[in-house]
PDB file of N, CA and C in Angstrom:
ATOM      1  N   UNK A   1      92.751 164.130  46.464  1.00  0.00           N
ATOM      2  CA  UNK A   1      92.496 164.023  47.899  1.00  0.00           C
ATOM      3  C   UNK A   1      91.486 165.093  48.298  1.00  0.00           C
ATOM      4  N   UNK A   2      90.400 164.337  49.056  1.00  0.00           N
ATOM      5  CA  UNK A   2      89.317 165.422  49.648  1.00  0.00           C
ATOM      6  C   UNK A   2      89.392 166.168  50.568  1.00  0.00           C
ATOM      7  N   UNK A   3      89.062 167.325  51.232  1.00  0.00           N
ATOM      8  CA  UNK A   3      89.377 167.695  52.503  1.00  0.00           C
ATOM      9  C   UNK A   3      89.135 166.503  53.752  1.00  0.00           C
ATOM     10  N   UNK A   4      88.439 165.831  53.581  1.00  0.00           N
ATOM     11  CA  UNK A   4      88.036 164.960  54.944  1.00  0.00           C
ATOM     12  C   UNK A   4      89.815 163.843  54.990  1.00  0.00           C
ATOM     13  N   UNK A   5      90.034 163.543  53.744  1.00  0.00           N
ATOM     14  CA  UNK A   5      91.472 162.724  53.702  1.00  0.00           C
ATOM     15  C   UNK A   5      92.388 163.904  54.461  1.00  0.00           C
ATOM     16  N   UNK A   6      93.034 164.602  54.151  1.00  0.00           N
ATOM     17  CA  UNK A   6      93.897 165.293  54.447  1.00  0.00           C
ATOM     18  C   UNK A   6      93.957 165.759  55.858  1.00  0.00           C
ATOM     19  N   UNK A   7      92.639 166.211  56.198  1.00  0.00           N
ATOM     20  CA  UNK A   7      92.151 166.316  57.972  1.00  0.00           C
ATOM     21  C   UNK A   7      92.932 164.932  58.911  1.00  0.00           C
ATOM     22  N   UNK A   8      92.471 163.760  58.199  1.00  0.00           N
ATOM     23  CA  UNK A   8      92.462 162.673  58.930  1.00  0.00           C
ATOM     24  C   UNK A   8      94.132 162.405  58.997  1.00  0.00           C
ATOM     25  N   UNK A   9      94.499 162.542  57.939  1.00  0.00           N
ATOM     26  CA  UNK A   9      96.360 162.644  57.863  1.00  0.00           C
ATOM     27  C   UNK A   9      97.155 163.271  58.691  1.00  0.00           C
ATOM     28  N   UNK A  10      96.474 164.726  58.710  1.00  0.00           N
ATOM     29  CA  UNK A  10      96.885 165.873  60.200  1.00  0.00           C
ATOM     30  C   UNK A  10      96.963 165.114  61.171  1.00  0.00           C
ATOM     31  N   UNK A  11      95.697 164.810  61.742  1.00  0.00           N
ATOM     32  CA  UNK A  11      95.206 164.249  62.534  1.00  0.00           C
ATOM     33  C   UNK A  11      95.988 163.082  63.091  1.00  0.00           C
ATOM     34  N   UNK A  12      96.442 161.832  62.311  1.00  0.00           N
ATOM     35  CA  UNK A  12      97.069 160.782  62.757  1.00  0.00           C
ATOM     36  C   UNK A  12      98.357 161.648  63.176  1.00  0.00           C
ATOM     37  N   UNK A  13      99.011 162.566  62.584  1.00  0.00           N
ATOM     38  CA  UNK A  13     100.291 163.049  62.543  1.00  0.00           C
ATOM     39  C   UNK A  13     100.624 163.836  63.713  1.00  0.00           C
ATOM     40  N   UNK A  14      99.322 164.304  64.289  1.00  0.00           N
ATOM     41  CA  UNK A  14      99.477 165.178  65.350  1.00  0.00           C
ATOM     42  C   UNK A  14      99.048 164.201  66.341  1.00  0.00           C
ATOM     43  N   UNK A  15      98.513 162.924  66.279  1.00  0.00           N
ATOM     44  CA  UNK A  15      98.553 161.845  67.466  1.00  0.00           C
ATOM     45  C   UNK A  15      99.380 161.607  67.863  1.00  0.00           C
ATOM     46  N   UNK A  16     100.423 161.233  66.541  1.00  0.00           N
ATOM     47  CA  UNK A  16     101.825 160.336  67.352  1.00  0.00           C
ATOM     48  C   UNK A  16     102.829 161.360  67.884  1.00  0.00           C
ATOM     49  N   UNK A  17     102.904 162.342  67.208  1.00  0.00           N
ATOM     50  CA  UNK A  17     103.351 163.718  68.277  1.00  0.00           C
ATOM     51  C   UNK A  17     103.086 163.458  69.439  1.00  0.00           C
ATOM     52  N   UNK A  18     101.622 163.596  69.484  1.00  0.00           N
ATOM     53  CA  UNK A  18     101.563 163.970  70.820  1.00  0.00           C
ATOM     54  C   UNK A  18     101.482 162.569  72.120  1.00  0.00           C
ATOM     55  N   UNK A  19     101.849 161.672  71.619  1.00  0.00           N
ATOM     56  CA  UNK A  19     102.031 160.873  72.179  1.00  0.00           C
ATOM     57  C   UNK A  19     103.530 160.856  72.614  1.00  0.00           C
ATOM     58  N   UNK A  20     104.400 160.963  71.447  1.00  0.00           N
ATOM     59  CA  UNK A  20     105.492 161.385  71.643  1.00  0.00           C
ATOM     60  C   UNK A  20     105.938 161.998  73.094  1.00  0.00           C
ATOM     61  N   UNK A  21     105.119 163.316  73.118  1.00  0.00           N
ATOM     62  CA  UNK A  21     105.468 164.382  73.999  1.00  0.00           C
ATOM     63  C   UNK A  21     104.830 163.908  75.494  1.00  0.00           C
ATOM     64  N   UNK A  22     104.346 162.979  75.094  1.00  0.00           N
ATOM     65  CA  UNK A  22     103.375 162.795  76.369  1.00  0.00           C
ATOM     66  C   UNK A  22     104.330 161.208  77.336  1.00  0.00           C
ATOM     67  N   UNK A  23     105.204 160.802  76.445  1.00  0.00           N
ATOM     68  CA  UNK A  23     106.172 159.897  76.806  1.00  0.00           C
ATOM     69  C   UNK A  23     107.290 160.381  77.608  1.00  0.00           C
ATOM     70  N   UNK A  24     107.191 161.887  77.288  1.00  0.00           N
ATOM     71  CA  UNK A  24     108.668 162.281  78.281  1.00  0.00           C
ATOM     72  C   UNK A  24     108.134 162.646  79.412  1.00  0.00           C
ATOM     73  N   UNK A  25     107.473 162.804  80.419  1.00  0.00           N
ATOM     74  CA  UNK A  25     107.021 162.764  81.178  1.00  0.00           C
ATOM     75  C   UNK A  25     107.157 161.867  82.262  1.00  0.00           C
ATOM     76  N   UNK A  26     106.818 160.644  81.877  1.00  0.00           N
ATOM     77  CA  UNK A  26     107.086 159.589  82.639  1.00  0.00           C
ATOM     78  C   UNK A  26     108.505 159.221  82.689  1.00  0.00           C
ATOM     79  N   UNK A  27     108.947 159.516  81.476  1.00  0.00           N
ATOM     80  CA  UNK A  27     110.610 158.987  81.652  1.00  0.00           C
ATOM     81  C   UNK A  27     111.015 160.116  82.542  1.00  0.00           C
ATOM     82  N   UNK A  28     110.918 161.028  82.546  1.00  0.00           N
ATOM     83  CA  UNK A  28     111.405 161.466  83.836  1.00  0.00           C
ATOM     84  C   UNK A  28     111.345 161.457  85.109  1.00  0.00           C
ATOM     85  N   UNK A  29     109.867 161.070  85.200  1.00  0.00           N
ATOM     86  CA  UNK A  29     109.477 160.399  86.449  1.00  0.00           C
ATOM     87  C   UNK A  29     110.301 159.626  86.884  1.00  0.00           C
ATOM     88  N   UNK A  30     110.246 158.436  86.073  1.00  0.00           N
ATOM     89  CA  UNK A  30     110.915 157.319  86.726  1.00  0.00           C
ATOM     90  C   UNK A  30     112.293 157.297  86.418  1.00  0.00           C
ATOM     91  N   UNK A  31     112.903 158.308  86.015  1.00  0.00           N
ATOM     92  CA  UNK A  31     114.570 158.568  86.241  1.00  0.00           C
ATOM     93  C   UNK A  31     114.893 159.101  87.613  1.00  0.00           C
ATOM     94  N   UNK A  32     113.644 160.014  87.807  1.00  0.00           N
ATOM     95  CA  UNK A  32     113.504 161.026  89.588  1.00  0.00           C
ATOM     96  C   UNK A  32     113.523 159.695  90.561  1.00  0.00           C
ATOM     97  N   UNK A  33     112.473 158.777  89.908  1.00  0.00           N
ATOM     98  CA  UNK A  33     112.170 157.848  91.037  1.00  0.00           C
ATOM     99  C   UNK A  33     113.516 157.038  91.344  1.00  0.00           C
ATOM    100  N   UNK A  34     113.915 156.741  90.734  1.00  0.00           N
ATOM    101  CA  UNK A  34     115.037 155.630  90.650  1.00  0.00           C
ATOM    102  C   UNK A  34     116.249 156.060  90.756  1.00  0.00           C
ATOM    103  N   UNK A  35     116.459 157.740  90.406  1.00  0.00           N
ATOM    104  CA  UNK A  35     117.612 158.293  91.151  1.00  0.00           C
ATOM    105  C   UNK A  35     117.589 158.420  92.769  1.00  0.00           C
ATOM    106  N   UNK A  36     116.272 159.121  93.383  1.00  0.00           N
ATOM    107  CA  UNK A  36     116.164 158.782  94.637  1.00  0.00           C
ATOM    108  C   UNK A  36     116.078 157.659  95.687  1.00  0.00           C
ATOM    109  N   UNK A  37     115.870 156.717  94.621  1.00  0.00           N
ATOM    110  CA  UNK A  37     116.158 155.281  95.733  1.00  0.00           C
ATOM    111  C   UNK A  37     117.151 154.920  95.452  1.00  0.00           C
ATOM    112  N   UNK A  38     118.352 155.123  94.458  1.00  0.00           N
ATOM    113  CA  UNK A  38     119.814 154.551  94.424  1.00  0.00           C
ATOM    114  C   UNK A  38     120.381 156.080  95.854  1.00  0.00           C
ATOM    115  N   UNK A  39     119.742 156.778  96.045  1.00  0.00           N
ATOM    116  CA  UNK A  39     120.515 158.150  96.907  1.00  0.00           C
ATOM    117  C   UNK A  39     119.672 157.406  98.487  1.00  0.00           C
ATOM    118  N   UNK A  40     118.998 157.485  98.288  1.00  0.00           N
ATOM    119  CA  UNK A  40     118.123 156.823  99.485  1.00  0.00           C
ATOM    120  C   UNK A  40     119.074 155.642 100.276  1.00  0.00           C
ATOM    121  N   UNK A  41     119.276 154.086  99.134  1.00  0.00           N
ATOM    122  CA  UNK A  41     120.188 153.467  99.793  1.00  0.00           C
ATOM    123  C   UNK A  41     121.619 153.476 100.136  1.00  0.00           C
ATOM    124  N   UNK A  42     122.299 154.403  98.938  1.00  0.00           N
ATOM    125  CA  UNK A  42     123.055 155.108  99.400  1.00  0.00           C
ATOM    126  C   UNK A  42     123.439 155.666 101.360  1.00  0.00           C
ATOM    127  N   UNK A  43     122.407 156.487 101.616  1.00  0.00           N
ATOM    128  CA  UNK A  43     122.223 156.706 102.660  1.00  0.00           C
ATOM    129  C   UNK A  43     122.027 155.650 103.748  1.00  0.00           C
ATOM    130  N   UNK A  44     121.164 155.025 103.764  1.00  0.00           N
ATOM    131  CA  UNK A  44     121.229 153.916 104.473  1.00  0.00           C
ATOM    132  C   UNK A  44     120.919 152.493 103.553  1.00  0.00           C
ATOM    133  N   UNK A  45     121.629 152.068 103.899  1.00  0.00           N
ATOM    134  CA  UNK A  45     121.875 150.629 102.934  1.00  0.00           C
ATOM    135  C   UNK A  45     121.200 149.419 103.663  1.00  0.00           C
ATOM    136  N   UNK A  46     120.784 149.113 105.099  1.00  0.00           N
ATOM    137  CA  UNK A  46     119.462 148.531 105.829  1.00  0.00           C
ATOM    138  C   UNK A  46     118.341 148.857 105.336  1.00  0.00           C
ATOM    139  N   UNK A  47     117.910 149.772 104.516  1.00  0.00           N
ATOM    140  CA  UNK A  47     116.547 150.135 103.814  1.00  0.00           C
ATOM    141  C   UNK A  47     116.321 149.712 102.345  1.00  0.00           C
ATOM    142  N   UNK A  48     117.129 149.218 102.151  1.00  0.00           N
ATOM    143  CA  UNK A  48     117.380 148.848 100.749  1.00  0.00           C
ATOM    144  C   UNK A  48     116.405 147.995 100.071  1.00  0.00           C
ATOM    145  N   UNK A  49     115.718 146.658 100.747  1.00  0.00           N
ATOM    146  CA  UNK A  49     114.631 146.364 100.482  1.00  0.00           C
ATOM    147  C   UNK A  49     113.563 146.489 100.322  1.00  0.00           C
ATOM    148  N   UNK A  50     112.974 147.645 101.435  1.00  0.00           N
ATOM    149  CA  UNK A  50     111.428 148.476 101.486  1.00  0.00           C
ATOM    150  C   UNK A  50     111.709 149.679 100.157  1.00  0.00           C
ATOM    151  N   UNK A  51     112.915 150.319  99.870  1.00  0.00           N
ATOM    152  CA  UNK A  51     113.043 151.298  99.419  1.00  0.00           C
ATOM    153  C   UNK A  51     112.844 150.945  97.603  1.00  0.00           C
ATOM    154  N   UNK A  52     113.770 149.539  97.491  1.00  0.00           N
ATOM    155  CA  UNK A  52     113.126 148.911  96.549  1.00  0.00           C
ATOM    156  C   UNK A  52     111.593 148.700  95.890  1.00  0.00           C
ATOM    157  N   UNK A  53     110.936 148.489  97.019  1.00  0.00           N
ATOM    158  CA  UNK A  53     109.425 147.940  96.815  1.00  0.00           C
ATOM    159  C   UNK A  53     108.680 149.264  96.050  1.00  0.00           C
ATOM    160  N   UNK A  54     109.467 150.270  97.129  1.00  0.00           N
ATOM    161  CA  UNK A  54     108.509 151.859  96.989  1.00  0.00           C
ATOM    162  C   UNK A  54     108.752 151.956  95.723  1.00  0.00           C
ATOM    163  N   UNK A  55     109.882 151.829  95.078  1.00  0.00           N
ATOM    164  CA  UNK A  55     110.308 152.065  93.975  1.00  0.00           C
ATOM    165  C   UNK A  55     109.521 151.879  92.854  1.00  0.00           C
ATOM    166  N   UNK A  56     109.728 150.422  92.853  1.00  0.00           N
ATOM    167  CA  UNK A  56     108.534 149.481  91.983  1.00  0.00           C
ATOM    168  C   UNK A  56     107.189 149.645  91.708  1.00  0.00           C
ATOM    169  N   UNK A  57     106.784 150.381  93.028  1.00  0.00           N
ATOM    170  CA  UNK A  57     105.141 150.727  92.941  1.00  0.00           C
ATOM    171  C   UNK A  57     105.071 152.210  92.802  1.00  0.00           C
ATOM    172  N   UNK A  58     106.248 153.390  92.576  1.00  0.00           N
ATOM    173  CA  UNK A  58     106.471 154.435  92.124  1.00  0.00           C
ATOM    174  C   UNK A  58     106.364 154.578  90.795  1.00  0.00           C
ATOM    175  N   UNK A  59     107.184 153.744  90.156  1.00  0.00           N
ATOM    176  CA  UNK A  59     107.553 153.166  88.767  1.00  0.00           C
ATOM    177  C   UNK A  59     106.194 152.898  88.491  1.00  0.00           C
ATOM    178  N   UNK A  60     105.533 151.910  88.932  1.00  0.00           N
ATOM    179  CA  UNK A  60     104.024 151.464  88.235  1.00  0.00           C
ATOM    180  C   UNK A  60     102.913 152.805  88.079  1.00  0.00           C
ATOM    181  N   UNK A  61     103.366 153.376  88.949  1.00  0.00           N
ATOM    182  CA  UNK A  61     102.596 154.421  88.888  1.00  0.00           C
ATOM    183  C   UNK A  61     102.678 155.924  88.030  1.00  0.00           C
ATOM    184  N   UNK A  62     104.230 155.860  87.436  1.00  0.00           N
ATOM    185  CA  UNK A  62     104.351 156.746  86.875  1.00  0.00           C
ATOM    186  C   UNK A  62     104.275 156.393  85.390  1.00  0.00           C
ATOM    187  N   UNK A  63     104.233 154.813  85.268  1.00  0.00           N
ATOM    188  CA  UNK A  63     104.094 154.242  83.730  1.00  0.00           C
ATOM    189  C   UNK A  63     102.392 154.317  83.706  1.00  0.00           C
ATOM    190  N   UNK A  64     101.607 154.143  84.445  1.00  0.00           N
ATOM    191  CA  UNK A  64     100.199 154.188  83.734  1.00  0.00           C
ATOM    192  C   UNK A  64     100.103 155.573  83.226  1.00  0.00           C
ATOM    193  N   UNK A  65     100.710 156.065  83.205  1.00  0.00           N
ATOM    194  CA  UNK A  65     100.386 157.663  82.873  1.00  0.00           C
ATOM    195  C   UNK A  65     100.785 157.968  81.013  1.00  0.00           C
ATOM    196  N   UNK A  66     101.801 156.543  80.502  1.00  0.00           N
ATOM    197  CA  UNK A  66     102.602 156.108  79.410  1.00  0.00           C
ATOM    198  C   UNK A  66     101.445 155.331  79.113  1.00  0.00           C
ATOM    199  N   UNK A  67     100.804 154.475  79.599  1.00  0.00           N
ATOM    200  CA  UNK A  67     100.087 153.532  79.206  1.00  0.00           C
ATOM    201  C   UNK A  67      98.248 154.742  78.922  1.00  0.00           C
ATOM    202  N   UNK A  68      97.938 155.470  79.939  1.00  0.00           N
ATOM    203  CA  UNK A  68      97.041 156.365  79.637  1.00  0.00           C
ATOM    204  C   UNK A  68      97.134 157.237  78.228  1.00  0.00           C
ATOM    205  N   UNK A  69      98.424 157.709  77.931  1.00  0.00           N
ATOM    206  CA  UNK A  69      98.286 158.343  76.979  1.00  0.00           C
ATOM    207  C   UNK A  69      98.242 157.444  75.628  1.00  0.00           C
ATOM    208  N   UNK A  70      99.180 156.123  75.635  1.00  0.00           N
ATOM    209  CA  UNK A  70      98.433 155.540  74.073  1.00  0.00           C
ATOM    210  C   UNK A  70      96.836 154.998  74.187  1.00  0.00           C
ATOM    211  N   UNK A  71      96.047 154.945  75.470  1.00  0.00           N
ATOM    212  CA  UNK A  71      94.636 154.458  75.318  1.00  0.00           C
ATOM    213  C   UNK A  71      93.967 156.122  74.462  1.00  0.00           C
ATOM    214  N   UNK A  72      94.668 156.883  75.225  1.00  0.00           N
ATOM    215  CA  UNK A  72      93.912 158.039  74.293  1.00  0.00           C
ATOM    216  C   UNK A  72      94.280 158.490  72.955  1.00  0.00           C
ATOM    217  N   UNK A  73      95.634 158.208  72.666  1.00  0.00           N
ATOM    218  CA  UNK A  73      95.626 158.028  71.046  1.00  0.00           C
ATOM    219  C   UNK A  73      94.970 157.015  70.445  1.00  0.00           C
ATOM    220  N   UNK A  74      94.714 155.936  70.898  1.00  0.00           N
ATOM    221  CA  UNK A  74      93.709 155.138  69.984  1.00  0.00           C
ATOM    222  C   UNK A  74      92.324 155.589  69.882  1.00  0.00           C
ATOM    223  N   UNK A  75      92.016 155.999  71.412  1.00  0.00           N
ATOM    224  CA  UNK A  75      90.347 156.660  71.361  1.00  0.00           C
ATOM    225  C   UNK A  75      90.224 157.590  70.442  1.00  0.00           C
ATOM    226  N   UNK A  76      91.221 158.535  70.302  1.00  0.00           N
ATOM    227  CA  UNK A  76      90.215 159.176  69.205  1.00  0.00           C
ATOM    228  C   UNK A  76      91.118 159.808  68.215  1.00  0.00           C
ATOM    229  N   UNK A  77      91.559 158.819  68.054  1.00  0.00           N
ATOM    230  CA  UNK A  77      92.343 158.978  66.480  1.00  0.00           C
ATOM    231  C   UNK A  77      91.372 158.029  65.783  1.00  0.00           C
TER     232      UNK A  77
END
């Protein structure tokens, strides 16, 4: 094995790491998000539908951030 093989081995190895690490992030997000709208309707239970929606588009928003980080492990791995 040449040095350029072994680089590239690191390399993949420290992608999926860091993809890894870059996954907990969002899961916490959207545990925050989704704990506060089960506490939200909790509180008032007439809001339950809008609070839903927010949710959903909270959620979407905290997954592109899951979806951002594997576009950048493919870019430049």
């Amino acid at each position: 094995m040449d040095a350029t093989t072994v680089l590239a081995a690191i390399n993949g190895n420290i992608a999926t790491v860091g993809y890894g690490l870059a996954a907990i992030g969002p899961a916490i997000g959207v545990g925050i998000v989704v704990g506060k709208t089960i506490e939200g309707v909790a509180r008032q239970p007439e809001l339950a539908g809008r609070l839903q929606v927010l949710m959903y588009i909270g959620i979407a928003f905290t997954e592109a951030l899951a979806f951002i980080g594997i576009a950048v492990g493919f870019i430049f791995v």
